[in-house]
Protein backbone atom coordinates (compact mmCIF):
# COMPACT_ATOMS: atom_id res chain seq x y z
CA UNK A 1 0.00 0.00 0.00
CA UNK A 2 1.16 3.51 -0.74
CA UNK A 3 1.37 5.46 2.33
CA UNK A 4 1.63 8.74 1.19
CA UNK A 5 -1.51 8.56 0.11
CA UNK A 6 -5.10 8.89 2.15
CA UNK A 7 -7.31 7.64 -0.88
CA UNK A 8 -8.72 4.11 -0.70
CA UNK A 9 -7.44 0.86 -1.94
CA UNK A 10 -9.49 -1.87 -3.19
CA UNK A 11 -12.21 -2.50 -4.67
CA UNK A 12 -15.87 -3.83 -3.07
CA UNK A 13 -16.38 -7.30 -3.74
CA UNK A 14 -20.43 -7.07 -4.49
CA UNK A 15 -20.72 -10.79 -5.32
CA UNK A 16 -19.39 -11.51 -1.37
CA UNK A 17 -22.81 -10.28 -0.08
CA UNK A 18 -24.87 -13.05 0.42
CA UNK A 19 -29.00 -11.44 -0.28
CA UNK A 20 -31.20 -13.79 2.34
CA UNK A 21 -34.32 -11.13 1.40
CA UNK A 22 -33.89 -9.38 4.74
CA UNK A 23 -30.94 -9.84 6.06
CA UNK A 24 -27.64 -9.72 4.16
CA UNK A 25 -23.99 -11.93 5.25
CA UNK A 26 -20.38 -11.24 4.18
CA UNK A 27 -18.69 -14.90 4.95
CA UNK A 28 -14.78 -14.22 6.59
CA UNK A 29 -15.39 -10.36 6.05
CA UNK A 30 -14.80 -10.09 2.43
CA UNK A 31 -11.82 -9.19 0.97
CA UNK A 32 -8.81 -6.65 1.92
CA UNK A 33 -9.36 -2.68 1.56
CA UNK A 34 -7.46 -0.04 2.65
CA UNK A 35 -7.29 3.50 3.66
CA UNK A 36 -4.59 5.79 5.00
CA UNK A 37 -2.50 3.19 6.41
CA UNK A 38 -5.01 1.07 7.69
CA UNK A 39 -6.16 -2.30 6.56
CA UNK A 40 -9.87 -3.37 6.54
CA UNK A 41 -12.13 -6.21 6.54
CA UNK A 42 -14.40 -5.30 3.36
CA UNK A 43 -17.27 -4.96 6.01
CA UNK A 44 -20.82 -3.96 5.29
CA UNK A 45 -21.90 -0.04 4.00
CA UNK A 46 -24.49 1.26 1.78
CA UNK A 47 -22.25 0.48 -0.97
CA UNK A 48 -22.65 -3.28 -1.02
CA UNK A 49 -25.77 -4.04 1.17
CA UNK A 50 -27.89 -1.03 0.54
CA UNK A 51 -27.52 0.96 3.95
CA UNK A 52 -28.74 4.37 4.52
CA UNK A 53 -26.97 5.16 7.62
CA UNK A 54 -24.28 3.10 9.43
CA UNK A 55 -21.30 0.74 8.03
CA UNK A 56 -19.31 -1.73 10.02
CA UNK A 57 -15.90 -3.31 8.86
CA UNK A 58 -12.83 -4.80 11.12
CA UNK A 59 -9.17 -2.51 10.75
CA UNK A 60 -6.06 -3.69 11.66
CA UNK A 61 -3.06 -1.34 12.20
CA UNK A 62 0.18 -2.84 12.17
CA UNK A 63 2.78 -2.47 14.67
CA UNK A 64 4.71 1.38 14.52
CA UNK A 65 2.18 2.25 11.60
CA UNK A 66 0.01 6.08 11.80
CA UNK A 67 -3.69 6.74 10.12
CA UNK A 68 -2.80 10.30 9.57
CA UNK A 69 -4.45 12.86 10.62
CA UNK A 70 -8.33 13.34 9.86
CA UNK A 71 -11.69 14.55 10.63
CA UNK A 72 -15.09 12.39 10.40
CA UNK A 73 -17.35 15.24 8.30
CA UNK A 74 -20.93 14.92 10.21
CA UNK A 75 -21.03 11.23 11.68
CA UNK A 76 -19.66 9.65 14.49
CA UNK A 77 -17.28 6.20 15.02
CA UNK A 78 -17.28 3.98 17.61
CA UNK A 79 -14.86 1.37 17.98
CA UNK A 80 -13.92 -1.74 20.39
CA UNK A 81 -10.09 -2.94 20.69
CA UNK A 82 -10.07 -6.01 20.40
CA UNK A 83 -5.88 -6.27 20.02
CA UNK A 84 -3.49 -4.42 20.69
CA UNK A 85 -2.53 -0.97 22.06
CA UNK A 86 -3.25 2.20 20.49
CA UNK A 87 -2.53 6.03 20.96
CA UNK A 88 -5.16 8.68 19.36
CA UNK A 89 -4.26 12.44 19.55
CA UNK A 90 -6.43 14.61 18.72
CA UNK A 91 -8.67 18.27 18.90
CA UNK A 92 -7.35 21.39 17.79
CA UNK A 93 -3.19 21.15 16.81
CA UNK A 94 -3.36 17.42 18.30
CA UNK A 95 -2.13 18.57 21.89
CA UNK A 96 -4.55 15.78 23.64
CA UNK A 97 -4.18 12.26 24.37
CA UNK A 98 -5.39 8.98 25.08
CA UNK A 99 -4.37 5.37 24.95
CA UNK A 100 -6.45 2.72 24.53
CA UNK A 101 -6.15 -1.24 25.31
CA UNK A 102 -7.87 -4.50 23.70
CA UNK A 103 -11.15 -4.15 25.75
CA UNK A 104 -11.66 -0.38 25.56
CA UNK A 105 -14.58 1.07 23.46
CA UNK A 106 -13.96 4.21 21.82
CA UNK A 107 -16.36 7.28 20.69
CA UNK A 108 -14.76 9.53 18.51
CA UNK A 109 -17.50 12.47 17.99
CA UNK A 110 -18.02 13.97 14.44
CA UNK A 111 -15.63 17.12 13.67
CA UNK A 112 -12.93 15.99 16.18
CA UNK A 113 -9.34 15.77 14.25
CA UNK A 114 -7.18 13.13 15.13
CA UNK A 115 -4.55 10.95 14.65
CA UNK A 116 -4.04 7.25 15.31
CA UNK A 117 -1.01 5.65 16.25
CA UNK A 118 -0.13 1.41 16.80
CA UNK A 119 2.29 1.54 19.34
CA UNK A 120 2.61 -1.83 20.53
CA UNK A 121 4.57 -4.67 19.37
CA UNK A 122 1.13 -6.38 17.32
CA UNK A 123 -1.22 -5.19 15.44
CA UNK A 124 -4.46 -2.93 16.59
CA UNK A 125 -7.79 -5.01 15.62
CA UNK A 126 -10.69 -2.80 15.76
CA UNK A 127 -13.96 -3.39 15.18
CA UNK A 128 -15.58 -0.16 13.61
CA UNK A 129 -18.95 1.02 13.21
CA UNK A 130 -19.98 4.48 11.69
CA UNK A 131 -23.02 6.47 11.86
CA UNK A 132 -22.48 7.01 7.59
CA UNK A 133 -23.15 4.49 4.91
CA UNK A 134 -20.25 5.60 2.64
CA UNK A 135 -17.34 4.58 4.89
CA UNK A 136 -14.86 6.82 4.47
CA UNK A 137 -16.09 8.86 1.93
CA UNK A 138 -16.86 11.65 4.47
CA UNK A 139 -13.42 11.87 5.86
CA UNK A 140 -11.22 14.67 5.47
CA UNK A 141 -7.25 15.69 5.89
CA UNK A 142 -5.92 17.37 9.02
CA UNK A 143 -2.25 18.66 9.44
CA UNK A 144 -0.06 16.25 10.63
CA UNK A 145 4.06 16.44 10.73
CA UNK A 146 4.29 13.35 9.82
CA UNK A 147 1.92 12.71 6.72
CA UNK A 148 4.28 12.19 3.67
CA UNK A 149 4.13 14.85 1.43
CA UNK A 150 2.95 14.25 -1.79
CA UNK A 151 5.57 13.96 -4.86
């Protein structure tokens, strides 16, 4: 994956969504997507089961790796750890801090910026939901010192 980069990688696999009339399954998760240094489970959005308002998908972070800094545009995240050890800073110029364990859930209000860092020795496994159907459509740059720049 190209890091310097925030745009996604991947494609969505519509033929992994199994249509029960009702209620919809993704087998294993589907396959590998990516966005700004994170890897994801394909996961369920509006864009392969029809949702108006929420997607789910699993991200994994590898060990010393950064999702840059961003902002969720108008929806909210919530996420459980369930591996690994993670540091978000975040609000204004990314002075605050928090870390976060396997176990902890995490609410990340819409309009907050921040940055996400693995630093433990495994990788972070998060299971994510949004409040937005598009994924991360709605998500948008924040200064960071150490997003590549662009060539």
């Amino acid at each position: 994956m190209d890091k310097t980069k925030t745009t996604g990688t991947g494609s969505i696999d519509l033929t992994a969504v199994e249509d029960a009339g009702g209620i919809s399954v993704i087998r294993g998760g589907g396959k590998e997507r990516g966005w700004n240094g994170i890897h994801y489970q394909q996961g369920m959005s509006g864009k392969n089961v029809g949702s108006k308002g929420l997607s789910v998908n699993v991200a994994q972070v590898p060990p010393g790796a950064i999702a840059y800094a961003h902002i969720h545009d108008g929806f909210e995240v919530m996420l459980f750890i369930a591996q690994g050890t993670v540091k978000h800073t975040f609000g204004e110029g990314l002075t605050n801090e928090i870390i976060n364990h396997a176990g902890d859930f995490i609410y990340i209000k819409p309009g907050v910026p921040h940055e996400v860092f693995n630093i433990g020795d495994e990788p972070v496994v998060a299971f994510v939901a949004r409040s937005a159907a598009d994924e991360w459509d709605k998500i948008v740059n924040y200064p960071s010192k150490y997003r590549p720049v662009d060539s």
